[in-house]
C-alpha atoms as a PDB file:
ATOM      1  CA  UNK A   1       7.799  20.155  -0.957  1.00  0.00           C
ATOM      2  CA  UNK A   2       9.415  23.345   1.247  1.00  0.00           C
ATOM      3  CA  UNK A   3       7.942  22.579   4.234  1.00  0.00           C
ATOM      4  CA  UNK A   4      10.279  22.790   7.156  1.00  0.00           C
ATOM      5  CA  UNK A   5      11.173  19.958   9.201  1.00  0.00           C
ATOM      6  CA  UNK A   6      10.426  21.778  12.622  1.00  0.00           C
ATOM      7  CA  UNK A   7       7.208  22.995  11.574  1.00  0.00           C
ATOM      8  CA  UNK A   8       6.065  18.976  11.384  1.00  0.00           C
ATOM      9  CA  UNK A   9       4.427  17.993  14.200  1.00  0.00           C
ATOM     10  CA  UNK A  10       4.001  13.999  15.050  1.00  0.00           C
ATOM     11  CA  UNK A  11       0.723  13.194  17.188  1.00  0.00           C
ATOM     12  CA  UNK A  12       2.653  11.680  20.423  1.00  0.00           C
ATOM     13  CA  UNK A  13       0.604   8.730  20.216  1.00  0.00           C
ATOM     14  CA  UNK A  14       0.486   5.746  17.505  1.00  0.00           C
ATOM     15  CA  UNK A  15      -2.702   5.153  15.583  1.00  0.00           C
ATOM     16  CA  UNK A  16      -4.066   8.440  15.773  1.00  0.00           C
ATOM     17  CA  UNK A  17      -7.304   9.553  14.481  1.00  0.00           C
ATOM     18  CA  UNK A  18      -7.452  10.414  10.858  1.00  0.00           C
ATOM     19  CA  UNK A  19      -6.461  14.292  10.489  1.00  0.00           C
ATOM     20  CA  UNK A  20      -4.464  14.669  13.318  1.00  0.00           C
ATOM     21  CA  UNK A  21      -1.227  14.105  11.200  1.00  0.00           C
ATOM     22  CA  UNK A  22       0.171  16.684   9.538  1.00  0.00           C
ATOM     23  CA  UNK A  23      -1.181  17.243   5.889  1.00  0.00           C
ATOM     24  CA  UNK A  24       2.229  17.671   4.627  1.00  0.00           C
ATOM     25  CA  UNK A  25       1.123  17.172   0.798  1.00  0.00           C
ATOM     26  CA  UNK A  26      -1.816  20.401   1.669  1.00  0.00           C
ATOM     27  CA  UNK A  27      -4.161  17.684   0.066  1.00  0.00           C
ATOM     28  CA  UNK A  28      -8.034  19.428   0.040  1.00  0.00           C
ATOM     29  CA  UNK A  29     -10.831  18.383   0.434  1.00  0.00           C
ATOM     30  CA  UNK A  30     -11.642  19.149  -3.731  1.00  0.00           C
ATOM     31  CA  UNK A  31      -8.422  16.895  -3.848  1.00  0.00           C
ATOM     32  CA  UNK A  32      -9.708  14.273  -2.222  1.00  0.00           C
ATOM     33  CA  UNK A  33     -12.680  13.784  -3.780  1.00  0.00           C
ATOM     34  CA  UNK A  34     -11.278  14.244  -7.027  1.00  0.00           C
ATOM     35  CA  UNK A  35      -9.379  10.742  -6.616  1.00  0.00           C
ATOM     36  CA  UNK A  36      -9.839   7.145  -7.521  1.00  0.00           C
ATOM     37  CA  UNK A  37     -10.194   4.183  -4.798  1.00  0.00           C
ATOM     38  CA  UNK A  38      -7.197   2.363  -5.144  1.00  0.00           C
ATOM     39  CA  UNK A  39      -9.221  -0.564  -4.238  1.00  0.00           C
ATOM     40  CA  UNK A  40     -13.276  -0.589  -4.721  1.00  0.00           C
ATOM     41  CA  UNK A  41     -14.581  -1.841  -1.076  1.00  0.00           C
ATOM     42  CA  UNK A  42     -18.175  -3.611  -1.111  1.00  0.00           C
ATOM     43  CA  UNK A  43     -20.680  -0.678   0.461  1.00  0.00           C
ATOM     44  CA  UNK A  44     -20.721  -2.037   3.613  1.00  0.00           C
ATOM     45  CA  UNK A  45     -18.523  -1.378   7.144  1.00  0.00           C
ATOM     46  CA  UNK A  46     -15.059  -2.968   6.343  1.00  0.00           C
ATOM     47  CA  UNK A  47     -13.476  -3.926   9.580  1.00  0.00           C
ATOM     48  CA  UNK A  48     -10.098  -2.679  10.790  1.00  0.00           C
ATOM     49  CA  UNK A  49      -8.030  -5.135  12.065  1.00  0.00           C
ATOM     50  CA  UNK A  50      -4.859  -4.481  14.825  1.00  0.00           C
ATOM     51  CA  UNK A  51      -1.862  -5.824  15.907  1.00  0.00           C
ATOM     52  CA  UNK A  52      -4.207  -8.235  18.443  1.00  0.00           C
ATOM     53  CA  UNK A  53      -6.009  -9.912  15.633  1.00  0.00           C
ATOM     54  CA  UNK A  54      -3.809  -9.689  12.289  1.00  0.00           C
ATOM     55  CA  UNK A  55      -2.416 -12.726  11.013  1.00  0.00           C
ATOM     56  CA  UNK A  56       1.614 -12.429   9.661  1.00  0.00           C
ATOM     57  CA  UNK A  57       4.044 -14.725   7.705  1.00  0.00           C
ATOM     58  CA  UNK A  58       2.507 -18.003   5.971  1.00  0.00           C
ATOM     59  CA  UNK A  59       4.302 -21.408   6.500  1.00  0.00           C
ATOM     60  CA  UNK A  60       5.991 -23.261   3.331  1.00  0.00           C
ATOM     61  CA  UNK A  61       3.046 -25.584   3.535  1.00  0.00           C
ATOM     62  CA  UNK A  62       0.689 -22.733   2.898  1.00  0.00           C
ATOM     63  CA  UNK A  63       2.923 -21.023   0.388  1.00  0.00           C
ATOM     64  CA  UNK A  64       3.019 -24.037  -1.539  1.00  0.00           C
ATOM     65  CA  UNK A  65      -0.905 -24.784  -1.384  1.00  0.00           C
ATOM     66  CA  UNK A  66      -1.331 -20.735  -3.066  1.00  0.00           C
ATOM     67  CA  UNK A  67       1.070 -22.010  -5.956  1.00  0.00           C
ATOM     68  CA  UNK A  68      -1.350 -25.311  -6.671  1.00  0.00           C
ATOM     69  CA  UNK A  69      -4.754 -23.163  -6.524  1.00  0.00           C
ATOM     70  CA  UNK A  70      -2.975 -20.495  -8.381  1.00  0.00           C
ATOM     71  CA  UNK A  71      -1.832 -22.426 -11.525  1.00  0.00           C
ATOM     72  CA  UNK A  72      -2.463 -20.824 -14.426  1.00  0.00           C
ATOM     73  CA  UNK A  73      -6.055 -21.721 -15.320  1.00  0.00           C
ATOM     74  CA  UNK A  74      -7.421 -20.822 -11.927  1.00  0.00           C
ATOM     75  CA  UNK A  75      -5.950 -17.459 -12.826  1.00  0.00           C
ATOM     76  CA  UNK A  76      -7.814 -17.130 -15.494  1.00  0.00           C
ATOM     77  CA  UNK A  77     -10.497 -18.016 -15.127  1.00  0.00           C
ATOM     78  CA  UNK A  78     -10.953 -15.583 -11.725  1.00  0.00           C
ATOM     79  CA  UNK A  79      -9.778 -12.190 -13.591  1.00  0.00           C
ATOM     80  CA  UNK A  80     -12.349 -13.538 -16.164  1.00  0.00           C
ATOM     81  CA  UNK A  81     -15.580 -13.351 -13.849  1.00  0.00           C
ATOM     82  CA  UNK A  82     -13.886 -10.397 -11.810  1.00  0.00           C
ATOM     83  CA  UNK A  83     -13.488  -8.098 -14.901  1.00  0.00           C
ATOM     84  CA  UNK A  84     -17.019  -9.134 -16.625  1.00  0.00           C
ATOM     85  CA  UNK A  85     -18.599  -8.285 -13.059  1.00  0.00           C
ATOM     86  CA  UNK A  86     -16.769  -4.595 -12.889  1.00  0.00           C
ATOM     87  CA  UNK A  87     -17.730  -4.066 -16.889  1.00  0.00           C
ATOM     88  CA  UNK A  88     -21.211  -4.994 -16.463  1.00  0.00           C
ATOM     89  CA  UNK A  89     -21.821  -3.025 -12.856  1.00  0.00           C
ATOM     90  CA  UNK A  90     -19.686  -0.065 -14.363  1.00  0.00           C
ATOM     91  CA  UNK A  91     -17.219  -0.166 -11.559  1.00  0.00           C
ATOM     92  CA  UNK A  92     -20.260  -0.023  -8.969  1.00  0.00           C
ATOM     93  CA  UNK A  93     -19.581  -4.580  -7.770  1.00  0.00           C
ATOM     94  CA  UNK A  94     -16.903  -6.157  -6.842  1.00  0.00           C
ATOM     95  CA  UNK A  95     -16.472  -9.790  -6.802  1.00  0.00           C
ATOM     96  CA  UNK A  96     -16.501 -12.069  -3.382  1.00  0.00           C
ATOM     97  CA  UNK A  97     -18.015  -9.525  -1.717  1.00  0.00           C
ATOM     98  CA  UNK A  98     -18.924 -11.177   1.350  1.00  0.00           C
ATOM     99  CA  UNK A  99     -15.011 -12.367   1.828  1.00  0.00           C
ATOM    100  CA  UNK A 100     -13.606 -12.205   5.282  1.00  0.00           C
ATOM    101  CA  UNK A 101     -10.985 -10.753   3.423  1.00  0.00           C
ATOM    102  CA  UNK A 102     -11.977  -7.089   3.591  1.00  0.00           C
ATOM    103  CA  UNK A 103     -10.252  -5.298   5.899  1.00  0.00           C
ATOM    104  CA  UNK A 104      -7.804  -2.402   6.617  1.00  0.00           C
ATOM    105  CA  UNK A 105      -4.395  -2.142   8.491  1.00  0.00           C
ATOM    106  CA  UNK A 106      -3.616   0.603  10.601  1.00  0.00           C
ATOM    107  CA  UNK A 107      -1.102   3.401   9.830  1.00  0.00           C
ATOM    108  CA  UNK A 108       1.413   4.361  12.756  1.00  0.00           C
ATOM    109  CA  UNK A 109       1.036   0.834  14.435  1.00  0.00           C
ATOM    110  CA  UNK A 110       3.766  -1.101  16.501  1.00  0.00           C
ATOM    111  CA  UNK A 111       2.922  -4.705  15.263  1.00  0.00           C
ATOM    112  CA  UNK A 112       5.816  -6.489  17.498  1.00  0.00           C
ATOM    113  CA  UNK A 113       3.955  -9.837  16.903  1.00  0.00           C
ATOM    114  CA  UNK A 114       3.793  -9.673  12.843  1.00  0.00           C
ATOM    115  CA  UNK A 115       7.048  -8.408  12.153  1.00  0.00           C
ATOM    116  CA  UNK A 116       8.860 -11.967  12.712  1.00  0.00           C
ATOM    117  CA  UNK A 117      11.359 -12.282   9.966  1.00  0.00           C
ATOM    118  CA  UNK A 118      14.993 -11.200   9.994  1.00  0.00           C
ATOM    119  CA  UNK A 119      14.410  -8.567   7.455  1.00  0.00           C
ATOM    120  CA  UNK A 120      12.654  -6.580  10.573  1.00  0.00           C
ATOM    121  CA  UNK A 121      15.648  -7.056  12.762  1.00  0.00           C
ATOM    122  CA  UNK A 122      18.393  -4.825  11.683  1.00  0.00           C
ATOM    123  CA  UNK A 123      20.310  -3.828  14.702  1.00  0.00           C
ATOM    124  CA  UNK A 124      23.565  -2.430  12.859  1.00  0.00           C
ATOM    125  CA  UNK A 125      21.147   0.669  11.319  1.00  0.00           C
ATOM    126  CA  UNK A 126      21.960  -0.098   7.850  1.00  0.00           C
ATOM    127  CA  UNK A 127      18.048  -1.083   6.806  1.00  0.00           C
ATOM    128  CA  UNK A 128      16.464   1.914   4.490  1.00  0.00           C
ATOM    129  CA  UNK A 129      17.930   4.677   7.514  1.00  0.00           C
ATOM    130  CA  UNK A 130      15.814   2.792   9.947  1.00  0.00           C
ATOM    131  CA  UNK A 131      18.011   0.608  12.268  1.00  0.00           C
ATOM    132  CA  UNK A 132      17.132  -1.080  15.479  1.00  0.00           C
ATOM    133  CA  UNK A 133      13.592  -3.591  15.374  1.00  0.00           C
ATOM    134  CA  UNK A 134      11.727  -2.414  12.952  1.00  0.00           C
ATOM    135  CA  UNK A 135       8.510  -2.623  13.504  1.00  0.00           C
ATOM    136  CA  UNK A 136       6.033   0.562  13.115  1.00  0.00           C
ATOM    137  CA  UNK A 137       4.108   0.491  10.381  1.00  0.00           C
ATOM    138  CA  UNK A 138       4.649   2.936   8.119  1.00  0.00           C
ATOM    139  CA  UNK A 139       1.510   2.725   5.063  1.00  0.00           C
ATOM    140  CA  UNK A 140      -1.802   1.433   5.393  1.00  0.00           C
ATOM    141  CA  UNK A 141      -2.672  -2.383   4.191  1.00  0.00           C
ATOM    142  CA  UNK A 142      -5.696  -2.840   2.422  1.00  0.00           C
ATOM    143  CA  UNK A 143      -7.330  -6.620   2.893  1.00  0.00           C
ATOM    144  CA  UNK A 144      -9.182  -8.070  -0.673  1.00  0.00           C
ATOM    145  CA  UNK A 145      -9.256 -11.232  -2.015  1.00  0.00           C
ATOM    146  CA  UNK A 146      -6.575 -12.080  -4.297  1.00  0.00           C
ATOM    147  CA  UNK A 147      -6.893 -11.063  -7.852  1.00  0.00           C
ATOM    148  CA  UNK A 148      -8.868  -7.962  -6.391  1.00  0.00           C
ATOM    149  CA  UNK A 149      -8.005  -4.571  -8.929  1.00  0.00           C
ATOM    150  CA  UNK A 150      -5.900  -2.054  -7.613  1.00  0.00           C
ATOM    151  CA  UNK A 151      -6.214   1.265  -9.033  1.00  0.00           C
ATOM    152  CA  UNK A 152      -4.291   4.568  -9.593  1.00  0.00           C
ATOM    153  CA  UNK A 153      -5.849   7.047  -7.525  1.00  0.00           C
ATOM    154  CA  UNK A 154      -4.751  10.062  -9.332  1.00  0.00           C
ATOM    155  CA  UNK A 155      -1.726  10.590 -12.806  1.00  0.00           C
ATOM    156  CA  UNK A 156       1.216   9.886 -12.840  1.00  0.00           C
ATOM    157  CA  UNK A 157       4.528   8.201 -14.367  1.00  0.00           C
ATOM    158  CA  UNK A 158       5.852   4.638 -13.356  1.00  0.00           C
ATOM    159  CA  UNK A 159       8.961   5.355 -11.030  1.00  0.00           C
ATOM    160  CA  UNK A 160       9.659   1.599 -10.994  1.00  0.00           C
ATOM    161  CA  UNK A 161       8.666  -2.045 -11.078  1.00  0.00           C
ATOM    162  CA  UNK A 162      10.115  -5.442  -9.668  1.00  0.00           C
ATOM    163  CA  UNK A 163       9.812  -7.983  -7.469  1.00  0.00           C
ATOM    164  CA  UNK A 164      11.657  -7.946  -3.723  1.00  0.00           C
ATOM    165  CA  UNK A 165      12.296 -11.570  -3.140  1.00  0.00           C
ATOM    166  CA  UNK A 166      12.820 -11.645   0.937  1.00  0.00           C
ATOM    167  CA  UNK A 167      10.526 -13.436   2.773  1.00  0.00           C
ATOM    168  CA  UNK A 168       8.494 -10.698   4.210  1.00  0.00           C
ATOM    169  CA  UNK A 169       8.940  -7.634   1.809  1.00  0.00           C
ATOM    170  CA  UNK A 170       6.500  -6.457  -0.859  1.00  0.00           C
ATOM    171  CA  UNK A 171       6.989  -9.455  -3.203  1.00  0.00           C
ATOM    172  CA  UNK A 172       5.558  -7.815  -6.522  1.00  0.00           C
ATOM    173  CA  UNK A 173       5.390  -4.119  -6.354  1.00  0.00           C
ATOM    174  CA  UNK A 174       5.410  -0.793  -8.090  1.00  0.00           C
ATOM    175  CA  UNK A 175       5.862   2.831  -7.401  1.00  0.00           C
ATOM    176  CA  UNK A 176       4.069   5.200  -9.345  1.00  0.00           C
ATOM    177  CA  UNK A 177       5.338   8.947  -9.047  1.00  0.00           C
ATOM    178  CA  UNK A 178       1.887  10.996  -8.863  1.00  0.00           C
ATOM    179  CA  UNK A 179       1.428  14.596 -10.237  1.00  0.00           C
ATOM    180  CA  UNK A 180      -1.471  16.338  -8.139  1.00  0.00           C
ATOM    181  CA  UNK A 181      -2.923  19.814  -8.900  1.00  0.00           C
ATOM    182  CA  UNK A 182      -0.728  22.287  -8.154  1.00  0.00           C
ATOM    183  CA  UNK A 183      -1.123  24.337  -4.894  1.00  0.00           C
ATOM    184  CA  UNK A 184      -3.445  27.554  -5.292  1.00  0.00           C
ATOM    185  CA  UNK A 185      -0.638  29.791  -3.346  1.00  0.00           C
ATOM    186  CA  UNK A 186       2.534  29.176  -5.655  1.00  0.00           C
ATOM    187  CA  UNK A 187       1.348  26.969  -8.422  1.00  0.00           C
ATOM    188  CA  UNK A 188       3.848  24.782  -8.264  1.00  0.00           C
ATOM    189  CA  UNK A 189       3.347  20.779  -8.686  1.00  0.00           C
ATOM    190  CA  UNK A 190       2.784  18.574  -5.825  1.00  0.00           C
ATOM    191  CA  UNK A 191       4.361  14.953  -6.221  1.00  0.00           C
ATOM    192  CA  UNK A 192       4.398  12.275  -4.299  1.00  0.00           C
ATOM    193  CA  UNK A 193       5.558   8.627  -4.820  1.00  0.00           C
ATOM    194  CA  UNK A 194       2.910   5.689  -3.863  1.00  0.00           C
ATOM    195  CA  UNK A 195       4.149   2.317  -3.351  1.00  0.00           C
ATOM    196  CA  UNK A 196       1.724  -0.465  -4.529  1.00  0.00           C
ATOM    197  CA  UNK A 197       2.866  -3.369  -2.688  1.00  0.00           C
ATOM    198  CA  UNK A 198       1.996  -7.681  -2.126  1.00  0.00           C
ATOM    199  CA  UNK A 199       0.976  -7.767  -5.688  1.00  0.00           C
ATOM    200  CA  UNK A 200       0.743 -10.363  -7.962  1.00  0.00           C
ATOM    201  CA  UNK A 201       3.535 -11.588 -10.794  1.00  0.00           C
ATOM    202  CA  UNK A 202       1.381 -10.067 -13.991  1.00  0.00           C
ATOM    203  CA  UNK A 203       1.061  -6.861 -11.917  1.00  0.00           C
ATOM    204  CA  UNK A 204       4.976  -6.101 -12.841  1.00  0.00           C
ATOM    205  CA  UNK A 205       4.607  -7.355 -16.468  1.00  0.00           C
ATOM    206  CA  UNK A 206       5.315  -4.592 -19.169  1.00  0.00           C
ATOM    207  CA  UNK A 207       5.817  -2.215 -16.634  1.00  0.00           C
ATOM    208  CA  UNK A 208       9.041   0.621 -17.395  1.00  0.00           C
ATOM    209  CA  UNK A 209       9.353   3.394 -15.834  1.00  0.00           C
ATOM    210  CA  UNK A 210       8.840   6.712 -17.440  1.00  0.00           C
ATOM    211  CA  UNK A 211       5.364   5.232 -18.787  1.00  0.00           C
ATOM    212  CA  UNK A 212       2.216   7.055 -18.097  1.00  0.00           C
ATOM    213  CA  UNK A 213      -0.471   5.994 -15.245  1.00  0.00           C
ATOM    214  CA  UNK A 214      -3.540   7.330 -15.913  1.00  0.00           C
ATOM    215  CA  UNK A 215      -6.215   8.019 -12.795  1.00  0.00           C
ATOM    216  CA  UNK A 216      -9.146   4.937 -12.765  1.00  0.00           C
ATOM    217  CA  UNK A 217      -6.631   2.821 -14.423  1.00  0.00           C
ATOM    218  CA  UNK A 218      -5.105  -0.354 -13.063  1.00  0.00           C
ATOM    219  CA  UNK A 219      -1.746  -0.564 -11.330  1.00  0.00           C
ATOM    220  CA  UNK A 220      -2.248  -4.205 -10.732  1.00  0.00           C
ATOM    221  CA  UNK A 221      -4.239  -7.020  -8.353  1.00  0.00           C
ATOM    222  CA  UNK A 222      -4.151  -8.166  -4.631  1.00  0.00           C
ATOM    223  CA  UNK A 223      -1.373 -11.385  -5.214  1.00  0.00           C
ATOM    224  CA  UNK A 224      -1.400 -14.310  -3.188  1.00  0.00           C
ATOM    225  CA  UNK A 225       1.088 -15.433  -0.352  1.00  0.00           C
ATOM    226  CA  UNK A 226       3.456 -17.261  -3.048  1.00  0.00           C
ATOM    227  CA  UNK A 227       4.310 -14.186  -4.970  1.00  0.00           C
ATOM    228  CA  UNK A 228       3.019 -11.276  -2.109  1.00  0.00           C
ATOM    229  CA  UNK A 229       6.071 -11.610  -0.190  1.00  0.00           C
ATOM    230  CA  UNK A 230       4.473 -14.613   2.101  1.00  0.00           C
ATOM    231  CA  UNK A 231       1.691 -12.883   3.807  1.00  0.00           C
ATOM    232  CA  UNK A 232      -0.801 -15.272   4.171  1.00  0.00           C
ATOM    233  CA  UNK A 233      -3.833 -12.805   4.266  1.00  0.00           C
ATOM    234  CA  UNK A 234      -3.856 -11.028   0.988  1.00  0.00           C
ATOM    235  CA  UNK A 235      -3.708  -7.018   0.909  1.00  0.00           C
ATOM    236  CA  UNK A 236      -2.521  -4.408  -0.648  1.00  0.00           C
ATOM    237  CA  UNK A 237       0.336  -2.046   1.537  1.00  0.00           C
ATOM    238  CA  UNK A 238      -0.226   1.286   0.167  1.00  0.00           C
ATOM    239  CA  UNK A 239       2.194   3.632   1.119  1.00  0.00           C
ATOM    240  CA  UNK A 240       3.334   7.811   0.633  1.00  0.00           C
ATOM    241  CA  UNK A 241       6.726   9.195   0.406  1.00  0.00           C
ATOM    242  CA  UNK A 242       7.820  13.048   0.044  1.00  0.00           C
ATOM    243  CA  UNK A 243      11.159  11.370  -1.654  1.00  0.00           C
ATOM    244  CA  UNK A 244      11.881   9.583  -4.779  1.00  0.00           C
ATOM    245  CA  UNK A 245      12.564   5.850  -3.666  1.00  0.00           C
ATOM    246  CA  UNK A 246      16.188   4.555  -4.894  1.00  0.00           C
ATOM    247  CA  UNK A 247      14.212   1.549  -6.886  1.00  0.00           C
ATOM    248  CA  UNK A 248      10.893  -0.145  -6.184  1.00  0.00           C
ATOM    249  CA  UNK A 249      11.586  -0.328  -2.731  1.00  0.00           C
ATOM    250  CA  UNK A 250      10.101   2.034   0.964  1.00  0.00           C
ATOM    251  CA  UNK A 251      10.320   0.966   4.143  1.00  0.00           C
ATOM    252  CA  UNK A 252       7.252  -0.179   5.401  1.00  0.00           C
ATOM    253  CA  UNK A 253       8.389  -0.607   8.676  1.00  0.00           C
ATOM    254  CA  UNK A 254      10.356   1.839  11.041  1.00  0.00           C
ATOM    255  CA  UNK A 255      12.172   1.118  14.254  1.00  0.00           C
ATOM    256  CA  UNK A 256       9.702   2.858  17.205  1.00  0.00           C
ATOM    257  CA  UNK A 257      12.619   5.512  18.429  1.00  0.00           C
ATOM    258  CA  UNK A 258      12.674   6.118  14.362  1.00  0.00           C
ATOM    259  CA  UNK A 259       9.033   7.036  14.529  1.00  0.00           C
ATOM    260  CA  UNK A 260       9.002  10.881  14.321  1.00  0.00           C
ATOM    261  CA  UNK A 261      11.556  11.091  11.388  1.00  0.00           C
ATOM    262  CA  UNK A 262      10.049   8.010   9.527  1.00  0.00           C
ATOM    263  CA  UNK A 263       6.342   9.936   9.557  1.00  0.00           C
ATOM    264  CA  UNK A 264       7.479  13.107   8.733  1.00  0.00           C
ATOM    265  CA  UNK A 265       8.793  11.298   5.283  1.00  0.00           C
ATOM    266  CA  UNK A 266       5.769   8.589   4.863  1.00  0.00           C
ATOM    267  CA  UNK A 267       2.714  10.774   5.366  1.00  0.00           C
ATOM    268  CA  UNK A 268      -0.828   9.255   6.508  1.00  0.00           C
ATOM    269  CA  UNK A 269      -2.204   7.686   3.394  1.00  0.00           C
ATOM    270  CA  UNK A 270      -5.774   8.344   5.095  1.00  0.00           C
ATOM    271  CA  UNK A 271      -4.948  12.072   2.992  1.00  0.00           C
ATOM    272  CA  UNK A 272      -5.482  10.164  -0.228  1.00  0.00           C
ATOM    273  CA  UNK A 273      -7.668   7.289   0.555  1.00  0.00           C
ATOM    274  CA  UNK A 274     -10.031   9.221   2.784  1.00  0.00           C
ATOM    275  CA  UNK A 275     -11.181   8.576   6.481  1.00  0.00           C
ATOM    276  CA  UNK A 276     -11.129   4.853   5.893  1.00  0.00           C
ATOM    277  CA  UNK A 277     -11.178   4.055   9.780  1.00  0.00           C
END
């Protein structure tokens, strides 16, 4: 994109209201509406849940439980009755819908009590550019029960595909580099990478990068806290960046005096998932 740095302006305060961050990506409203959920909420008011009542890291005793009730069968058996339920309602159901699992992270929020681990703590500034306590959140997470879909929400290409190991990063993930329409003014292409993170281990499988993600289509499903990066609610963090990640790897968190430079890169992803809270 040729947008100037200085012409970027940051809200001053965190958690703003959706459109009051700069549309760096000049999505529309046509745009907008011309893209897929990346995950298919029930129609009814999903709550939004802050820093006060989210719930962070799970203990080895619950990371272990998610590895017996995910054995194989289990597995199975779930993406069995979730995919006959989206064939049969045409995309219009989704499974578990009364789950206390629905739910949606804020953008632009200082979550000092989640971030725990000492992948947040990086005070030598050599973490992703973002040095110092990191702990802003820089996409939005998206609460569904594991094995939930996840969707492409407009073309692209795989960028890359892997797992990030460290207890507290995306576990599973993969970055899809999206092609939007180009921009009435110059014509030229808009892209933007999206990082599809906390995902499960098939979600990775047979994934190269280069191949071709088509809109609708699935990137993957919602993982558990054994393979999710040991979250112990399951979500999806969906995240923007102007810039073409090094591998399947963002930073989802910035340090707070980081803020204004980190936003200016990792755009509100309330532009392509709509005013979601």
């Amino acid at each position: 994109m040729s947008v100037e740095d200085d012409q970027i302006t940051i809200p001053d305060e965190m958690c703003s209201p959706y459109g009051t961050y700069p549309n760096i990506l000049n999505i529309t409203e046509s745009d907008q509406q011309g893209f897929f959920p990346v995950i298919i909420y029930p129609d009814k008011l999903i709550p939004v849940r802050d820093k006060e009542n989210a719930k962070g890291l799970a203990t080895a005793e619950e990371v272990q439980h998610a590895k017996r009730r995910n054995s194989g069968w289990r597995v199975f058996s779930r993406n069995l009755i979730q995919e006959l339920i989206f064939i049969i309602t045409l995309g219009r159901r989704t499974p578990n819908r009364n789950s206390i699992h629905w739910a949606i992270g804020k953008y632009d929020e200082n979550r000092l009590g989640m971030y725990t681990s000492e992948l947040y703590d990086d005070t030598s500034n050599t973490i992703d550019g973002f040095g110092g306590r990191r702990t802003l959140h820089l996409g939005i997470d998206l609460e569904a029960p594991v094995g939930t879909k996840v969707f492409a929400f407009c073309d692209g290409i795989i960028h890359s595909a892997g797992y990030n190991a460290e207890f507290g990063d995306y576990g599973h993930v993969v970055v899809v580099e999206h092609h939007l329409e180009a921009e009435s003014e110059d014509g030229m292409p808009r892209r933007v990478w999206a990082l599809y993170g906390h995902m499960d281990k098939a979600s990775i499988r047979g994934k190269q990068p280069g191949q071709v993600v088509k809109k609708g289509k699935p990137v993957g499903r919602v993982g558990d806290c054994h393979e999710n990066g040991g979250w112990i609610v399951p979500h999806l963090h969906f995240q923007l960046s102007l810039h073409p990640p090094e591998t399947h790897d963002m930073p989802g968190a910035s340090s707070v005096q980081d803020r204004i430079t980190a936003l200016k890169v990792y755009p509100d992803p309330r532009y392509v998932l709509g005013a979601i809270y």
